[in-house]
C-alpha atoms as a PDB file:
ATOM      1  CA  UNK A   1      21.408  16.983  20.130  1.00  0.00           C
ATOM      2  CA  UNK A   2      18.645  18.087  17.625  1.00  0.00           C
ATOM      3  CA  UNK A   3      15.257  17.578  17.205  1.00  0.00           C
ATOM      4  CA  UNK A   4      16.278  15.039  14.533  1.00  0.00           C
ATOM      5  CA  UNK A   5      18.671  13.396  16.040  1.00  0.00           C
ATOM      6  CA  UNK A   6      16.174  12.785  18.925  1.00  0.00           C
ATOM      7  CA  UNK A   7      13.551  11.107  16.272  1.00  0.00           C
ATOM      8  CA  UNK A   8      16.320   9.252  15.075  1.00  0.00           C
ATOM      9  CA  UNK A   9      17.083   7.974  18.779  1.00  0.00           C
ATOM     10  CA  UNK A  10      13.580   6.723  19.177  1.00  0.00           C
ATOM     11  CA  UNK A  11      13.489   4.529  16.235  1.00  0.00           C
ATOM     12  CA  UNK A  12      17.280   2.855  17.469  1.00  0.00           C
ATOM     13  CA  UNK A  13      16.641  -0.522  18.343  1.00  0.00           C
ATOM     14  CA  UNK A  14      17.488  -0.069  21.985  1.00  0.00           C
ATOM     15  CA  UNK A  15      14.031   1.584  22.192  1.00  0.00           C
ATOM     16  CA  UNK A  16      11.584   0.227  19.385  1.00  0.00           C
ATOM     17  CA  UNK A  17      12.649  -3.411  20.115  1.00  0.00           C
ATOM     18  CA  UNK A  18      11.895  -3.023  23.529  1.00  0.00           C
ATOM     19  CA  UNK A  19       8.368  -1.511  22.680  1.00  0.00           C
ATOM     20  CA  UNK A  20       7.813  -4.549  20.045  1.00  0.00           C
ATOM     21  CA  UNK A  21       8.831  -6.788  22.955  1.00  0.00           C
ATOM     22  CA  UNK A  22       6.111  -4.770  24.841  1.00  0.00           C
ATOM     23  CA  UNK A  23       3.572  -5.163  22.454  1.00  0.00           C
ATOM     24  CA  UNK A  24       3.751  -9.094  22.392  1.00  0.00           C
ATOM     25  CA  UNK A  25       3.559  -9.311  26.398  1.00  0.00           C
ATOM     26  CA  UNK A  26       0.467  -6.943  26.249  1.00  0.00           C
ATOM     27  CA  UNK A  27      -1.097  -9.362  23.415  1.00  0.00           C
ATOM     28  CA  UNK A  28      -0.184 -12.817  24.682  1.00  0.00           C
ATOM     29  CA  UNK A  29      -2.306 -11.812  27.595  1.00  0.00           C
ATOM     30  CA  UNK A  30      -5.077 -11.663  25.697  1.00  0.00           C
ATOM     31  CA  UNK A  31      -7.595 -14.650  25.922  1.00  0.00           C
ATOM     32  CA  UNK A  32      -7.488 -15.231  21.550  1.00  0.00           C
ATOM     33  CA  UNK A  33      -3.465 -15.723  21.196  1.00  0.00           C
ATOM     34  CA  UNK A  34      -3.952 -14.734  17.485  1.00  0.00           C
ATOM     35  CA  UNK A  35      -3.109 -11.207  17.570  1.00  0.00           C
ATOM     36  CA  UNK A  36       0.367 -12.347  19.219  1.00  0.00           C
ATOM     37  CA  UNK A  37       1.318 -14.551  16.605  1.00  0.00           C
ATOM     38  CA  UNK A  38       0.155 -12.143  13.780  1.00  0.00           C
ATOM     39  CA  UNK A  39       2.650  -9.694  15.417  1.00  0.00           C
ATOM     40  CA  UNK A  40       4.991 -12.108  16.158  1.00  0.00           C
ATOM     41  CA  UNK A  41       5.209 -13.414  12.086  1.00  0.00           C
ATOM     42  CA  UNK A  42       4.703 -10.109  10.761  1.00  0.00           C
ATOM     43  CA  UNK A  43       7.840  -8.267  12.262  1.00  0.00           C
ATOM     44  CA  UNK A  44       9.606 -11.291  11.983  1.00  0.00           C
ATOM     45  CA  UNK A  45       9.043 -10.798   8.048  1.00  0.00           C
ATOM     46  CA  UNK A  46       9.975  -7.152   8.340  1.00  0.00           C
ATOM     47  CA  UNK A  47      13.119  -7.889  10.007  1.00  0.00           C
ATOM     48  CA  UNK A  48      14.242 -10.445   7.691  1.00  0.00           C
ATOM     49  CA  UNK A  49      13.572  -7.951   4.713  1.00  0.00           C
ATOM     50  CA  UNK A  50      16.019  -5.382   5.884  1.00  0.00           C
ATOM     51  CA  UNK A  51      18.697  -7.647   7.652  1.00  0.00           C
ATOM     52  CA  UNK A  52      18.823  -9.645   4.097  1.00  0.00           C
ATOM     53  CA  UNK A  53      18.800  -6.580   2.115  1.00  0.00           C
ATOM     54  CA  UNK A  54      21.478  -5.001   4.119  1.00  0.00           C
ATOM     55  CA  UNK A  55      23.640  -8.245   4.449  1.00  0.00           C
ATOM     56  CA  UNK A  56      23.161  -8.025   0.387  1.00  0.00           C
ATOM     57  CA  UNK A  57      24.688  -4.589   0.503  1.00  0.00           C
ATOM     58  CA  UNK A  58      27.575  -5.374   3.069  1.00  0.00           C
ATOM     59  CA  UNK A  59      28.619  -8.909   2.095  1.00  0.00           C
ATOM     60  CA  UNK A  60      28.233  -8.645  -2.153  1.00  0.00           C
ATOM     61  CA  UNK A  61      27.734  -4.762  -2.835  1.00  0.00           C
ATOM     62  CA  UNK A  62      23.674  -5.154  -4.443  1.00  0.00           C
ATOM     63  CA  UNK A  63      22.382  -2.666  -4.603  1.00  0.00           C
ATOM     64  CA  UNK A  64      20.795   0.151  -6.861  1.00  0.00           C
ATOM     65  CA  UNK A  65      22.851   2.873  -7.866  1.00  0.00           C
ATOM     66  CA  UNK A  66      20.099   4.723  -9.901  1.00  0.00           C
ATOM     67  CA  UNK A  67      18.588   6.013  -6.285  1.00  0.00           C
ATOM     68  CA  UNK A  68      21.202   5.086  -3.877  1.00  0.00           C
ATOM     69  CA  UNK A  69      19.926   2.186  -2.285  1.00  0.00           C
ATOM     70  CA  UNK A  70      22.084  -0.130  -0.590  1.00  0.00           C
ATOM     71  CA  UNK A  71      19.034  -1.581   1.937  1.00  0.00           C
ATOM     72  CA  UNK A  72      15.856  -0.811   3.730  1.00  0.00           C
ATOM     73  CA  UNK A  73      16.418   1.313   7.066  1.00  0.00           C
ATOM     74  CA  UNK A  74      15.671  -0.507   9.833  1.00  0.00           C
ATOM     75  CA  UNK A  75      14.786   2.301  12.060  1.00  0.00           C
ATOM     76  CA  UNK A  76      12.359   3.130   9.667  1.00  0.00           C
ATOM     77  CA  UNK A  77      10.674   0.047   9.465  1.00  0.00           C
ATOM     78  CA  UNK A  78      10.787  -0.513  12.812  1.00  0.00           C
ATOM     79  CA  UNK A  79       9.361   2.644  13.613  1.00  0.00           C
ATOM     80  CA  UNK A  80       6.232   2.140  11.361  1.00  0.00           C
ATOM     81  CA  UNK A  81       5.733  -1.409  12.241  1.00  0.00           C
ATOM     82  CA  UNK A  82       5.619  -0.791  15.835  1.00  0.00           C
ATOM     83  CA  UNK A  83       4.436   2.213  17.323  1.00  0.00           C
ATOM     84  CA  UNK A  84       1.126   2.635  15.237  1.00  0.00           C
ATOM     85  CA  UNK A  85       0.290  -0.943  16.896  1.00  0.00           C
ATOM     86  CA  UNK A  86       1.785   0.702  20.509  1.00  0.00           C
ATOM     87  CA  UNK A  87       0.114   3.668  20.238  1.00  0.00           C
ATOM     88  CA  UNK A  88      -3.642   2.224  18.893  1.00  0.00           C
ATOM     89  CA  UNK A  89      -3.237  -0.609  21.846  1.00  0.00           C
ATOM     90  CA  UNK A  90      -2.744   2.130  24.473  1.00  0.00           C
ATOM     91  CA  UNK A  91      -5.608   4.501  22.505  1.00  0.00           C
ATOM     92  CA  UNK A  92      -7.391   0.956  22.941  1.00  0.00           C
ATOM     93  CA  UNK A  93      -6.918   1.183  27.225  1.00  0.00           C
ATOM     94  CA  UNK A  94      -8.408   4.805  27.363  1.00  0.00           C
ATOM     95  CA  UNK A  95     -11.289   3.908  24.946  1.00  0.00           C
ATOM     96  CA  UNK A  96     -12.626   1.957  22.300  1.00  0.00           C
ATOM     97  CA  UNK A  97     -13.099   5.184  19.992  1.00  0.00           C
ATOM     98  CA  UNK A  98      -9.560   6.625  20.285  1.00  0.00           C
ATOM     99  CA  UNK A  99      -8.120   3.333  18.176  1.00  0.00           C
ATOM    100  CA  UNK A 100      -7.579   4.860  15.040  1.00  0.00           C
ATOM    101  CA  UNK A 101      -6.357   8.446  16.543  1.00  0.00           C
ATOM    102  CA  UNK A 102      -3.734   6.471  18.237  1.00  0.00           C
ATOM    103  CA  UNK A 103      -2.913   4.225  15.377  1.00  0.00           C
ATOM    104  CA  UNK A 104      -2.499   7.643  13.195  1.00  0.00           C
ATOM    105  CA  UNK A 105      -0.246   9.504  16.156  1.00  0.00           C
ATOM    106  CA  UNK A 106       1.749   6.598  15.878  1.00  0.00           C
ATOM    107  CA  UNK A 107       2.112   6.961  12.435  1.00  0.00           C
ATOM    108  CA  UNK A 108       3.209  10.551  12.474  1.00  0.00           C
ATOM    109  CA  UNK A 109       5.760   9.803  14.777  1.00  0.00           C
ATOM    110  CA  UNK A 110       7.241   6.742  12.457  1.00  0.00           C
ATOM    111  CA  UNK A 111       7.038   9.447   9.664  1.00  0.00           C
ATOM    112  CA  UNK A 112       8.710  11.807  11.126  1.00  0.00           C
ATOM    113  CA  UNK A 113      11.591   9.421  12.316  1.00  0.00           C
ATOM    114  CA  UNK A 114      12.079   8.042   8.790  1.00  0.00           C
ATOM    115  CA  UNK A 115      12.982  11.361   7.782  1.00  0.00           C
ATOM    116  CA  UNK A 116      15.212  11.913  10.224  1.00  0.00           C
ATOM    117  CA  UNK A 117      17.193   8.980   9.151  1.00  0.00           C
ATOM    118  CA  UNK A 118      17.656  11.315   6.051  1.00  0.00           C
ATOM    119  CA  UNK A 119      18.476  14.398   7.620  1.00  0.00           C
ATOM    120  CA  UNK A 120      21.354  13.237  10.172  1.00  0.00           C
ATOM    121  CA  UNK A 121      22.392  11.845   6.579  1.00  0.00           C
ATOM    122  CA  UNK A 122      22.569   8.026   8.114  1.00  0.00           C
ATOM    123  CA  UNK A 123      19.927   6.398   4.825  1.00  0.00           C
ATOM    124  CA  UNK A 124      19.305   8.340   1.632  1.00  0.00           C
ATOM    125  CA  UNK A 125      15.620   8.833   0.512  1.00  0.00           C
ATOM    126  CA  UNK A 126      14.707   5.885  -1.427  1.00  0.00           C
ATOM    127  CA  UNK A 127      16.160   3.619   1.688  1.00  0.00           C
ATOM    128  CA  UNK A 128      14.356   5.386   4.689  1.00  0.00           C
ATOM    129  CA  UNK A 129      10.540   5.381   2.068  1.00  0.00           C
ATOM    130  CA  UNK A 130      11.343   1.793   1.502  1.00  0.00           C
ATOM    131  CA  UNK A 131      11.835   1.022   5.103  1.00  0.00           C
ATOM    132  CA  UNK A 132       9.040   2.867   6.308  1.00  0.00           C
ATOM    133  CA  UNK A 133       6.750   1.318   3.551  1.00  0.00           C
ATOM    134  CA  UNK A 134       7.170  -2.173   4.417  1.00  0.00           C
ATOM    135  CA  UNK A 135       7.078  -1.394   8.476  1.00  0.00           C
ATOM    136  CA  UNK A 136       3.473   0.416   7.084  1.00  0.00           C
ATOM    137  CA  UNK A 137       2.298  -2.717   5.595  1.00  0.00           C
ATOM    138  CA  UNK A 138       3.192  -4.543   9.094  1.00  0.00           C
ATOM    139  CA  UNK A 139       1.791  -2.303  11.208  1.00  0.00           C
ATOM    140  CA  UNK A 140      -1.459  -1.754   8.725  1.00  0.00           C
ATOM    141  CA  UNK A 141      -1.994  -5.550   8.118  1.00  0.00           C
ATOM    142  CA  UNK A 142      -2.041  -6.335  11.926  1.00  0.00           C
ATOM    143  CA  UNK A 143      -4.399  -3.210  12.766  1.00  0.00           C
ATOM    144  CA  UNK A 144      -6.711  -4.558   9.334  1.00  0.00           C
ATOM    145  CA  UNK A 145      -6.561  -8.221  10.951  1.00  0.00           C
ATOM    146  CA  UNK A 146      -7.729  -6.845  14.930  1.00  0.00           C
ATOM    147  CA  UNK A 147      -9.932  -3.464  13.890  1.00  0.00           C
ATOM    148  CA  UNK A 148     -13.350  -5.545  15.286  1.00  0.00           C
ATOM    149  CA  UNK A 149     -12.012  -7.489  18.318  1.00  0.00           C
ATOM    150  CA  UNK A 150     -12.544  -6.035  22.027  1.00  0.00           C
ATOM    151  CA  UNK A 151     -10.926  -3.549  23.936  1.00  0.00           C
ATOM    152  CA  UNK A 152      -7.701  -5.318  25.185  1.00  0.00           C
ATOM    153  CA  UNK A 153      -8.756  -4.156  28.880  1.00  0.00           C
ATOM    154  CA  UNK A 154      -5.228  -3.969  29.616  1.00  0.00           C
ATOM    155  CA  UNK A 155      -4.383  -3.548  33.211  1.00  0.00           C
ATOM    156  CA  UNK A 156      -3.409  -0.110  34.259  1.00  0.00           C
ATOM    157  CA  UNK A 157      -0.611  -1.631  36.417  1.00  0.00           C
ATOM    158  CA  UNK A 158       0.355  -3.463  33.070  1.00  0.00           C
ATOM    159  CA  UNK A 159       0.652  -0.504  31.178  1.00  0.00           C
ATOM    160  CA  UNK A 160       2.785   1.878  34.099  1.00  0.00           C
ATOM    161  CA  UNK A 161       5.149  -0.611  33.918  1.00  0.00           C
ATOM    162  CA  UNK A 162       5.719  -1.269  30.785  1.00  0.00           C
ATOM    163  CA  UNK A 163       5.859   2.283  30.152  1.00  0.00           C
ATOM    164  CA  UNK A 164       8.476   2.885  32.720  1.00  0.00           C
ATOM    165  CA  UNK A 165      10.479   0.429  30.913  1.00  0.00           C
ATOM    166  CA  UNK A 166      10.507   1.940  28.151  1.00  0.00           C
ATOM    167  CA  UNK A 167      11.865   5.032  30.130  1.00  0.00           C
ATOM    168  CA  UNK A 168      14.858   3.409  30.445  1.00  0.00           C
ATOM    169  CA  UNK A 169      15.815   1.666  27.492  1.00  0.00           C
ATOM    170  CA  UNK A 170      17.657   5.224  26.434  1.00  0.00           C
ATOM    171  CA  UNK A 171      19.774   5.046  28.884  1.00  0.00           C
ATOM    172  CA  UNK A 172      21.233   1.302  27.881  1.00  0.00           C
ATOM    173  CA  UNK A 173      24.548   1.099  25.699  1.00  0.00           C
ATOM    174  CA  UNK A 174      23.877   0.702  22.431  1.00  0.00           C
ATOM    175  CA  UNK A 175      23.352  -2.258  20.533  1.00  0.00           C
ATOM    176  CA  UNK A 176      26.475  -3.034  17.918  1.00  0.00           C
ATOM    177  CA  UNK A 177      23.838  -4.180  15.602  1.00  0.00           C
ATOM    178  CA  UNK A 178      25.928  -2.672  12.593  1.00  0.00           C
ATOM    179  CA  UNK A 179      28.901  -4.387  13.695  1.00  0.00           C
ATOM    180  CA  UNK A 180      26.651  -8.248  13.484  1.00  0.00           C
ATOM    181  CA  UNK A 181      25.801  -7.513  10.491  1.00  0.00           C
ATOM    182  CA  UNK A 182      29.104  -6.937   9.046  1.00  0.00           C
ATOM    183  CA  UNK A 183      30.377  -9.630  10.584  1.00  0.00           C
ATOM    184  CA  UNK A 184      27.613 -11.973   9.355  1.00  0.00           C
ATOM    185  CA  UNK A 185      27.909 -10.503   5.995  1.00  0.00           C
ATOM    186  CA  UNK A 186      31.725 -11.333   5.762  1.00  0.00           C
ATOM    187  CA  UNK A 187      31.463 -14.421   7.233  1.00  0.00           C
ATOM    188  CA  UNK A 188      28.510 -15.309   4.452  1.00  0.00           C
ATOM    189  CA  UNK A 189      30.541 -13.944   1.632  1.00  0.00           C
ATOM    190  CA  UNK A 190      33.728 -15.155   2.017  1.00  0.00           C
ATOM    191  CA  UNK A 191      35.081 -11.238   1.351  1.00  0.00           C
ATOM    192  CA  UNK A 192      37.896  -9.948   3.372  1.00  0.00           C
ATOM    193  CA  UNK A 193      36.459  -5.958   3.498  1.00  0.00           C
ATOM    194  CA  UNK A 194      33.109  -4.666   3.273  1.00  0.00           C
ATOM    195  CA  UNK A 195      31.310  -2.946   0.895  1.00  0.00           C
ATOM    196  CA  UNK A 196      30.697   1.075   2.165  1.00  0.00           C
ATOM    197  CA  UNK A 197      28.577   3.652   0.237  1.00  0.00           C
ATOM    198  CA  UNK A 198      31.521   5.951   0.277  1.00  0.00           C
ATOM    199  CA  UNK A 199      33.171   3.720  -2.375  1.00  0.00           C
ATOM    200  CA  UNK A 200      30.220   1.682  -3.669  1.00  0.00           C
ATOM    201  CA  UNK A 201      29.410   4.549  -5.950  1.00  0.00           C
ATOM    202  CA  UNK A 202      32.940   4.045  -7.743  1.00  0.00           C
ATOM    203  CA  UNK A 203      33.229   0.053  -8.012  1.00  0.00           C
ATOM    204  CA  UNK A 204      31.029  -2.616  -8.494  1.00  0.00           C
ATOM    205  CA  UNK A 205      33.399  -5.691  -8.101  1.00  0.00           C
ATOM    206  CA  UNK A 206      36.201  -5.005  -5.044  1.00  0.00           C
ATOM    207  CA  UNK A 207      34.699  -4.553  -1.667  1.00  0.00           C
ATOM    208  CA  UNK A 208      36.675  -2.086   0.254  1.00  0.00           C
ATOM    209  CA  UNK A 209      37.815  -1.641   4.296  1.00  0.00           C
ATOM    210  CA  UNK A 210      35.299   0.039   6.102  1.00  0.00           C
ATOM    211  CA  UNK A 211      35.542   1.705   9.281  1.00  0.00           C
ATOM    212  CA  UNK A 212      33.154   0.752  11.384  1.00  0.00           C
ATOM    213  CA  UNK A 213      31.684   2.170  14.667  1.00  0.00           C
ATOM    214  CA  UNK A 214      31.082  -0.726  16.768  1.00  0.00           C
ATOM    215  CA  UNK A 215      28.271   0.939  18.168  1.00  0.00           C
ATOM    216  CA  UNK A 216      26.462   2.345  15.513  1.00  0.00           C
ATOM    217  CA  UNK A 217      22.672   0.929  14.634  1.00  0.00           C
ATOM    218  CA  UNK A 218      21.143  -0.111  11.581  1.00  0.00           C
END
């Protein structure tokens, strides 16, 4: 497995849903429940973005030619939505000062993933910048909202255990979140087939049979 592939592992939902899951259980702790429900609403947002574009894609065939877009990647939005927030919450446990040096390592990282999505050829360029734009604007909209509230304080024993969750999330089968969608999408549509970039870039109007990995992630 490459480097890339690895980056592209980390941003699969079996490990940055678990760490958005993580998030929200560190934050509902927290005596003001407002930072939970800002994260709560704002991925929620994010989520229904991509699924909708992608269900768009799968179910009708929308989607822009011009620059190959046929809907946002997920693991780059979930990447940028989610581990600047992980990273500048567990900055936030060491000290007050390290915020914003953990919000930006987090932010490398969900760079870095995006374009991985590219190179293992899974999202073309416009899809992965998309993604990682509007998982950005999550993850920069919370971190605007909570910049001048207190240190979290969150338990040490809190954190060693959520991180050794996390640990093992890679090692759960993966989710057949590719195969939902599809069958949402044809279920939605009414279509026999769905659409597949393969063809897409030849026909406009007949969705055709895709083979689909039952495991693969969007």
């Amino acid at each position: 497995m490459t480097v890339w592939h690895m980056l592209s592992l980390i941003g699969s939902f079996n490990i940055s849903m678990p760490s958005a899951v993580v998030i929200a259980l560190w934050l509902v702790r927290m005596p003001d429940k407002s930072p939970f429900w800002q994260w709560i609403w704002l991925l929620t947002a994010g989520f229904f973005i991509v699924v909708a574009s992608k269900l768009a894609f799968i179910g009708w065939g929308i989607g822009i030619h011009r620059i190959d877009f046929t809907g946002f990647s997920g693991h780059a939005m979930r990447a940028a939505a989610i581990f600047p927030v992980m990273f500048w919450l567990i900055a936030d446990r060491l000290h007050h000062q390290y915020r914003n040096v953990g919000a930006m390592a987090g932010a490398v990282l969900a760079l870095f993933i995006s374009i991985s999505r590219v190179v293992v050829h899974d999202h073309s360029s416009s899809e992965a910048i998309s993604g990682a734009l509007i998982g950005f604007f999550i993850s920069a909209s919370f971190l605007y909202r909570n910049q001048h509230r207190a240190q979290s304080h969150l338990p040490t024993l809190v954190a060693a255990a959520s991180v050794m969750f996390l640990l093992l999330t890679p090692t759960l089968p993966p989710t057949p979140t590719q195969s939902i969608l599809e069958r949402t999408a044809l279920l939605l549509s009414g279509h026999s087939s769905p659409y597949i970039r393969a063809t897409w870039q030849m026909t406009k109007h007949q969705p055709v049979i895709a083979q689909v990995d039952l495991n693969t992630q969007f």
